[in-house]
Protein backbone atom coordinates (compact mmCIF):
# COMPACT_ATOMS: atom_id res chain seq x y z
CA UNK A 1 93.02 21.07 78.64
CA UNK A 2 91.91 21.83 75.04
CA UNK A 3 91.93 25.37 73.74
CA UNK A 4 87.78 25.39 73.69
CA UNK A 5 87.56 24.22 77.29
CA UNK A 6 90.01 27.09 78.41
CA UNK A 7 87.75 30.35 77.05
CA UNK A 8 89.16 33.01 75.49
CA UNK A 9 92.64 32.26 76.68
CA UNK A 10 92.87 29.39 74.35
CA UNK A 11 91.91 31.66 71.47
CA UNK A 12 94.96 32.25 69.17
CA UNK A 13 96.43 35.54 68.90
CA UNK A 14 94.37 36.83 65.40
CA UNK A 15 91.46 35.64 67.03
CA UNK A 16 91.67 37.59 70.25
CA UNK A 17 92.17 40.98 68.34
CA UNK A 18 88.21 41.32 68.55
CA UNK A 19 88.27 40.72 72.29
CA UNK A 20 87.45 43.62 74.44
CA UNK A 21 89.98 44.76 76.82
CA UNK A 22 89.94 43.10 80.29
CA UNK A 23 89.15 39.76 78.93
CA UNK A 24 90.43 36.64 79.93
CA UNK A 25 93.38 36.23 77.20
CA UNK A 26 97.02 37.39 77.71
CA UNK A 27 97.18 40.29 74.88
CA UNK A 28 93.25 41.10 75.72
CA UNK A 29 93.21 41.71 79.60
CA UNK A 30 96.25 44.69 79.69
CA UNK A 31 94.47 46.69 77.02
CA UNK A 32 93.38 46.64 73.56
CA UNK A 33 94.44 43.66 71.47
CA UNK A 34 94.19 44.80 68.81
CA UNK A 35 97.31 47.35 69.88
CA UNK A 36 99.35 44.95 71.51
CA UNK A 37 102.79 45.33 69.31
CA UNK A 38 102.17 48.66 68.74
CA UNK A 39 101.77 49.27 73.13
CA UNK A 40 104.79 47.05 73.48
CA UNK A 41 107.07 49.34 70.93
CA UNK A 42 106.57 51.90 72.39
CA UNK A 43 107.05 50.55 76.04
CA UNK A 44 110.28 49.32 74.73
CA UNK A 45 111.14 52.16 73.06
CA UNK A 46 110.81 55.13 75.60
CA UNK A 47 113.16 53.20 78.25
CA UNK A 48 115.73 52.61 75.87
CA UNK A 49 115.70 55.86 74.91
CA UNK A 50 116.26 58.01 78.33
CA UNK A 51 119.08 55.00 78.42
CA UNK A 52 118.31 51.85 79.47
CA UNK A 53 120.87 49.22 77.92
CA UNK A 54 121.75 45.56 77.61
CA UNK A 55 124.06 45.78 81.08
CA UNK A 56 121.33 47.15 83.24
CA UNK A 57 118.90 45.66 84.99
CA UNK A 58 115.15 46.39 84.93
CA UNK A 59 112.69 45.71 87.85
CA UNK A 60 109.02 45.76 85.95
CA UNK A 61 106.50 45.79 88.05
CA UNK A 62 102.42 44.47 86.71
CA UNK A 63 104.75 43.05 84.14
CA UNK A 64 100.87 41.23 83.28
CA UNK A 65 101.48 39.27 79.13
CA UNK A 66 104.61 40.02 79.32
CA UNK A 67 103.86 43.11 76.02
CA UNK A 68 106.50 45.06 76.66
CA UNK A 69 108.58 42.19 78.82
CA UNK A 70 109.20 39.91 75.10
CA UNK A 71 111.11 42.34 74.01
CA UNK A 72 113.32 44.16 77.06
CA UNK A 73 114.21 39.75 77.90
CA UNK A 74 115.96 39.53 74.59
CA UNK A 75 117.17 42.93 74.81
CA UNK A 76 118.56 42.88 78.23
CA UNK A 77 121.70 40.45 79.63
CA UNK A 78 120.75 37.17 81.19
CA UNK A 79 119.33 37.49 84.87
CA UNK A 80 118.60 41.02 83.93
CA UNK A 81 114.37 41.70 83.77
CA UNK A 82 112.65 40.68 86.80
CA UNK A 83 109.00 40.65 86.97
CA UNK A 84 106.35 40.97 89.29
CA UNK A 85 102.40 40.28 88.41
CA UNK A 86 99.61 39.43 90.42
CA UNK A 87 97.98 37.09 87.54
CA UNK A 88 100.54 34.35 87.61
CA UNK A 89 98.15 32.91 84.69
CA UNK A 90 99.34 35.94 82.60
CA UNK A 91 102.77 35.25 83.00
CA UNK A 92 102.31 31.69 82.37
CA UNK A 93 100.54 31.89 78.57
CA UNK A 94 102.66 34.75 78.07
CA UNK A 95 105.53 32.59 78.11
CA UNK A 96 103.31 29.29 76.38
CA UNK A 97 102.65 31.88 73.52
CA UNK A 98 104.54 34.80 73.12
CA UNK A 99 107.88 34.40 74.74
CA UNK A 100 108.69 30.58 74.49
CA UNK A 101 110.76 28.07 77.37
CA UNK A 102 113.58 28.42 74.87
CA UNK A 103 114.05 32.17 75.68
CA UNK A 104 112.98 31.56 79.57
CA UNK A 105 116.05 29.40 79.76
CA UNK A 106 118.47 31.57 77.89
CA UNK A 107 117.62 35.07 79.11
CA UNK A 108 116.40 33.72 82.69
CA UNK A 109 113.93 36.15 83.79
CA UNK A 110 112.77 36.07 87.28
CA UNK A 111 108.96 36.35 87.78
CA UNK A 112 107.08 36.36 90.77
CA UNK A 113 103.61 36.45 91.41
CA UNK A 114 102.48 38.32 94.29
CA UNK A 115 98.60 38.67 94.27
CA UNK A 116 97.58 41.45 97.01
CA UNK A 117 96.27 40.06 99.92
CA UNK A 118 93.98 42.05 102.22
CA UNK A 119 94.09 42.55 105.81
CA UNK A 120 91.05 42.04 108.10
C-alpha cells in the first residue's frame, strides 16, 4: 500500500507535526505531534528517576506509538518492556517507523493488543 493510499499514517514524521491530535498517524493520535520527543523525555525520565533501571521490568499499559516505549526498549534488558494497546495499528507503524525490526529482535518486547470488547 503506498503512503498516499494509507492517509495520514503514511505521512512522514515532519509532515505529521501539523496534524491535530487524535488523528490517524502514530505520533498524532496520543497527543500533540508536534511534542512527541519532548512527551516521550519526560515519560522516560520521571520513571527512571523514582528508580526504574536496566534489570527491572516494566509492564506499560496503552503503550499506543510506542513515545515513551523507543526509549525504556533500549534502556531496559532484553524481555524486559511488555506492552499492551488496543490499536495494534499503533504498535505496528510504531515499530515500521520509529523503533525498527532490528531493535524488536534485540530488545524483544512483548506487545499485545487487547481491544476492549463489550458485553451485551
Amino acid at each position: 500500500m503506498s503512503d498516499a493510499a494509507r492517509g495520514p499514517r503514511g505521512l512522514p514524521r515532519e509532515a505529521a507535526k501539523v496534524l491535530p491530535p487524535g488523528s490517524q498517524h502514530d505520533t498524532a493520535y496520543v497527543g500533540p505531534p508536534a511534542e512527541y520527543d519532548a512527551l516521550a523525555a519526560t515519560q522516560f525520565r520521571l520513571p527512571t528517576t523514582l528508580g526504574l533501571r536496566e534489570h527491572h521490568r516494566l509492564l506499560d499499559f496503552g503503550c499506543g506509538s510506542l513515545r515513551v516505549g523507543r526509549r525504556l526498549i533500549p534502556y531496559l534488558q532484553p524481555g524486559n518492556h511488555h506492552g499492551i494497546e488496543p490499536n495494534s495499528w499503533l504498535i505496528e507503524d510504531a515499530i515500521a517507523c520509529e523503533i525498527g525490526h532490528d531493535q524488536i529482535r534485540l530488545k524483544q518486547p512483548v506487545f499485545r493488543a487487547n481491544a476492549a470488547r463489550s458485553r451485551h
